[in-house]
Protein backbone atom coordinates (compact mmCIF):
# COMPACT_ATOMS: atom_id res chain seq x y z
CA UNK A 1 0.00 0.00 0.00
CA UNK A 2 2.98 2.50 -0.94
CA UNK A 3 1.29 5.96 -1.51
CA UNK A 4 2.98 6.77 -4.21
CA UNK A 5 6.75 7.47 -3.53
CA UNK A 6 8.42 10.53 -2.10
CA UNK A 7 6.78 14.00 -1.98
CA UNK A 8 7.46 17.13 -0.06
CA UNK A 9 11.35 17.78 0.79
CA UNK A 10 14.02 19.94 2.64
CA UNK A 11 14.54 23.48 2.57
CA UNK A 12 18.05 23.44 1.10
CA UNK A 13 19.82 26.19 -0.63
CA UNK A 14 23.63 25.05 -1.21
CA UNK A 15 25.11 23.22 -4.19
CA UNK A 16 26.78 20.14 -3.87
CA UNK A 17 28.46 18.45 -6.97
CA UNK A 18 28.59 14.95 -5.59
CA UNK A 19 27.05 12.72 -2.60
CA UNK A 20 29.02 10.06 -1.31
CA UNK A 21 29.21 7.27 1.25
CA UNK A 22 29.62 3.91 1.89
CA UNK A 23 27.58 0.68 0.92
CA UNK A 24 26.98 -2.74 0.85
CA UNK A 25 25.19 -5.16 -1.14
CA UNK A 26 24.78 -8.70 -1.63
CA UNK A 27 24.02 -9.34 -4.73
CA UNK A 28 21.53 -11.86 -4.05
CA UNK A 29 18.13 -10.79 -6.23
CA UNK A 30 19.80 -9.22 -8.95
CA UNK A 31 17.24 -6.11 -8.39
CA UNK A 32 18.83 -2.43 -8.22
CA UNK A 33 19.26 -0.50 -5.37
CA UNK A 34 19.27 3.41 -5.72
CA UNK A 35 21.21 6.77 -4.88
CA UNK A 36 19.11 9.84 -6.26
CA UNK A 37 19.02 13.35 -5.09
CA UNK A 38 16.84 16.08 -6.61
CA UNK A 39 16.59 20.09 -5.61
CA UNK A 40 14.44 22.08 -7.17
CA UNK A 41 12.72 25.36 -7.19
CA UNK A 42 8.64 25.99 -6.63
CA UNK A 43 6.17 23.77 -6.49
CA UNK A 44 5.33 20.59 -8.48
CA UNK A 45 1.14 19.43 -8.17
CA UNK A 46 0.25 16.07 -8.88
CA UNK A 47 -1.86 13.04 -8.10
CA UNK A 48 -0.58 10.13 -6.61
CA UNK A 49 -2.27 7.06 -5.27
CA UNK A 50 -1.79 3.05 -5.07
CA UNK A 51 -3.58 -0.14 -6.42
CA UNK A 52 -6.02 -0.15 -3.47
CA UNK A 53 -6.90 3.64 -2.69
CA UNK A 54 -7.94 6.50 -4.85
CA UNK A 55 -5.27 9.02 -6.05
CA UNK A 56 -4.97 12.16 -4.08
CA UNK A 57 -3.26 15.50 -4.67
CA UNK A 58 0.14 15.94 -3.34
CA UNK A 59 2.92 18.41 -3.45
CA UNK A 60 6.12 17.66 -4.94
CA UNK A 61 6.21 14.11 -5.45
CA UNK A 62 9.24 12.73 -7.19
CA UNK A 63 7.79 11.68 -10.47
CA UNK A 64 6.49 14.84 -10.90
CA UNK A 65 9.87 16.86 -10.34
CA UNK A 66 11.53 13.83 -12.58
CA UNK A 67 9.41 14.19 -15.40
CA UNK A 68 7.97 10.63 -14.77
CA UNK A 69 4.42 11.31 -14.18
CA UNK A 70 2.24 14.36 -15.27
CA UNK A 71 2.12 17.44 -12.99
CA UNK A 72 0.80 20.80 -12.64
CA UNK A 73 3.67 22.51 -12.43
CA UNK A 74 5.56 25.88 -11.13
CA UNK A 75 8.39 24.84 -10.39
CA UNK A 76 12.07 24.50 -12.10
CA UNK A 77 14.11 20.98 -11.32
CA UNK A 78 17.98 22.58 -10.44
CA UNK A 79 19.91 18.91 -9.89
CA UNK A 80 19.43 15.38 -9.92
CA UNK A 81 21.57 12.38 -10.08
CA UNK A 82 20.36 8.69 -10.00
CA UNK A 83 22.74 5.92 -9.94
CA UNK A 84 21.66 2.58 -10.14
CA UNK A 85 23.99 -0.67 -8.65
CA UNK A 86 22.74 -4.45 -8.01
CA UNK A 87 26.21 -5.25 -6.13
CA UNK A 88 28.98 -4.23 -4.07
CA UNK A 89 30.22 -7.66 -4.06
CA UNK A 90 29.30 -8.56 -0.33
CA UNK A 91 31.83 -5.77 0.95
CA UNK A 92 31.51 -2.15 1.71
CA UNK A 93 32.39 0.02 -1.46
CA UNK A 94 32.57 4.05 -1.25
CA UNK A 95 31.00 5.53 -4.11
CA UNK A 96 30.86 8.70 -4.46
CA UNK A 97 27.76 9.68 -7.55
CA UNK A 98 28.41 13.48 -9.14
CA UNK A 99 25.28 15.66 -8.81
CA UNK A 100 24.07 17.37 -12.37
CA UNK A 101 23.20 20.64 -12.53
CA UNK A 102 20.60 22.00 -15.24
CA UNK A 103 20.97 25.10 -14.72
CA UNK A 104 23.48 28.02 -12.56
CA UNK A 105 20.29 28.84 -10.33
CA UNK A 106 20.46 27.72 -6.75
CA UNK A 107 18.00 25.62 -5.37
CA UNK A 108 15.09 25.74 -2.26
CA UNK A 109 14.26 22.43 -1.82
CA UNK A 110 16.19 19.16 -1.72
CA UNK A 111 15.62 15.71 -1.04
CA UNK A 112 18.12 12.56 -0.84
CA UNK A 113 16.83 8.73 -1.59
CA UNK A 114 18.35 5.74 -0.59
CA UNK A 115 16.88 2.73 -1.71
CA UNK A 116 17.27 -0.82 -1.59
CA UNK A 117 15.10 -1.59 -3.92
CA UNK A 118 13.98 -0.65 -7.11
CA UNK A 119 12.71 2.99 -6.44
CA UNK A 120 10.98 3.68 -9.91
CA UNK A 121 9.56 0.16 -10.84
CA UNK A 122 7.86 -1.24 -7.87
CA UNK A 123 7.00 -4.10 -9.79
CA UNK A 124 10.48 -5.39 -9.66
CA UNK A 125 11.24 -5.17 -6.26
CA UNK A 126 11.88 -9.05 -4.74
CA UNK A 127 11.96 -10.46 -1.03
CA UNK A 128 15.58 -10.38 0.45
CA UNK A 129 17.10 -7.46 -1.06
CA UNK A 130 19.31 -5.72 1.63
CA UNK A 131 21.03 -2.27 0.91
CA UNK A 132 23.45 -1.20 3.96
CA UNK A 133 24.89 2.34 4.47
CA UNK A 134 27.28 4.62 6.22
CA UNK A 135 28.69 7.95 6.20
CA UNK A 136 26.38 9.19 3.50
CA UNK A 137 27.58 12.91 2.82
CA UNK A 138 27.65 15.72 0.22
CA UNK A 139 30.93 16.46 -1.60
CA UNK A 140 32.04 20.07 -2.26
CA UNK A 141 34.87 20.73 -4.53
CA UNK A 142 37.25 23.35 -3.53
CA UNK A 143 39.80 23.19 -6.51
CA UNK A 144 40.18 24.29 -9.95
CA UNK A 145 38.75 22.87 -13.29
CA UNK A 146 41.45 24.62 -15.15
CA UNK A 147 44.51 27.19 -14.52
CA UNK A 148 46.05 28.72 -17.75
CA UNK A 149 48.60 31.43 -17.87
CA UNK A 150 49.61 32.66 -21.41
CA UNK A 151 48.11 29.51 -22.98
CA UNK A 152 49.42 27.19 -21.31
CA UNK A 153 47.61 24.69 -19.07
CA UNK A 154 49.41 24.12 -15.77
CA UNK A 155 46.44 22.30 -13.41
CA UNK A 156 47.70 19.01 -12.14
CA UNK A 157 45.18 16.82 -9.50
CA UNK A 158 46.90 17.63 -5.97
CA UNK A 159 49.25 20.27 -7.30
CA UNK A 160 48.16 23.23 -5.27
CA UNK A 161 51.80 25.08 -5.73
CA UNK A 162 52.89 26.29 -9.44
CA UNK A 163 56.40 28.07 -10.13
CA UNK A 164 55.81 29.84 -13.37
CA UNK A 165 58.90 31.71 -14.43
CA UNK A 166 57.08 34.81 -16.52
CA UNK A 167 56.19 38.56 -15.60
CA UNK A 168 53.11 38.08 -14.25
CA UNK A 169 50.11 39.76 -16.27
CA UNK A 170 46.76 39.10 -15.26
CA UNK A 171 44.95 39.26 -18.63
CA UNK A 172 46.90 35.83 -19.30
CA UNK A 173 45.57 34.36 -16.59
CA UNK A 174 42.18 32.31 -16.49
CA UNK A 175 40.79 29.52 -14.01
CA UNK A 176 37.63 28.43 -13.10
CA UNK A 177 36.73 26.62 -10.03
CA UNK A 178 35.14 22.61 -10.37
CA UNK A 179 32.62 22.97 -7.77
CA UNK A 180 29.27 24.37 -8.44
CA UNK A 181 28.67 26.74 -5.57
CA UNK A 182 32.21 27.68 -5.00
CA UNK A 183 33.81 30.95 -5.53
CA UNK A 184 37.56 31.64 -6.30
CA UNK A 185 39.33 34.58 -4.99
CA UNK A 186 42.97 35.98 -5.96
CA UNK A 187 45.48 38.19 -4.97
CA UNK A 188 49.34 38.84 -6.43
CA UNK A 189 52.38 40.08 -4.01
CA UNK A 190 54.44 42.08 -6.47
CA UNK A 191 57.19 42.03 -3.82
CA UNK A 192 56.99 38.08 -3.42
CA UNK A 193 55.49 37.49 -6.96
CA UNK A 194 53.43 35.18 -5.44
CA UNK A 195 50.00 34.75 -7.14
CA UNK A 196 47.31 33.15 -4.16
């Protein structure tokens, strides 16, 4: 007598670019287990009921902010990701599932499934299917996608130092940072030379 999946969510305003933890799954059924997070904007109106019980309006239901199901809607969808796995091999894996963004606006609501079974196709889901986890968290990045000076790309994963024997000139330089939300700031030492 499900009533229809997920609806409503968290107030939530930041922007993650991954969600990570740890799990473990027997891969006994063969059925997937789930790790989806939405955030969205507004409000999404739709219907939602189960095989025994009339449908009945609800707000924000997870079909309805997936595109899965028809909705009245106001509402923008920001991020999403949903990865699917049937097997960690018995033992606990971290995996970590990047977070897509549709758009550069930030979002007001949020919510996180975990599922052991599978979420979207009831139908499928079996007796016996076990999903264990641990340290769930969001993942911010704090480095650069890219740091050029004068053409040239110098990012390296880990570097965080870079000797670059030129005068310095800011209108070679360009960098962006990887993670959604975050925000880079700079300043040069022309005593030190030192570019932070």
């Amino acid at each position: 007598n499900c009533d229809g999946g997920t609806y409503g969510g968290v107030q939530f305003k930041n922007k993650p670019d991954a969600i990570k933890g740890r799990f473990k799954r027997e891969d006994t059924t063969g059925e997937n287990s789930h790790i989806i997070v939405y955030m969205w904007n507004g409000t999404y109106g739709s219907n939602v009921g189960n095989k025994n019980s009339a449908s009945q309006p609800r707000d924000n239901v997870d079909r309805a902010i997936f595109g899965k199901t028809s909705a009245t809607q106001n509402g923008t969808l920001v991020a999403k990701c949903d990865y699917a796995f049937s097997s960690t091999g018995g033992d606990w894996q971290e995996i970590v599932v990047p977070i897509e963004y549709d758009n550069n606006i930030s979002p007001e609501m949020m919510n996180v499934i975990i599922s052991g079974g599978d979420y979207w196709t009831r139908d499928n889901m079996k007796d016996g299917t076990i999903l264990y986890a641990d340290d769930v968290q969001f993942v911010y990045y704090s480095d650069l996608s890219y740091l050029n000076y004068d053409g040239v790309d110098y990012l390296k994963s880990g570097q965080t130092n870079y000797t670059i024997n030129k005068e310095y000139d800011e209108s070679k330089l360009s960098f962006a940072p990887k993670g959604k939300g975050a925000t880079v700031e700079k300043s040069y030492d022309a005593n030190s030379k030192v570019l932070t």
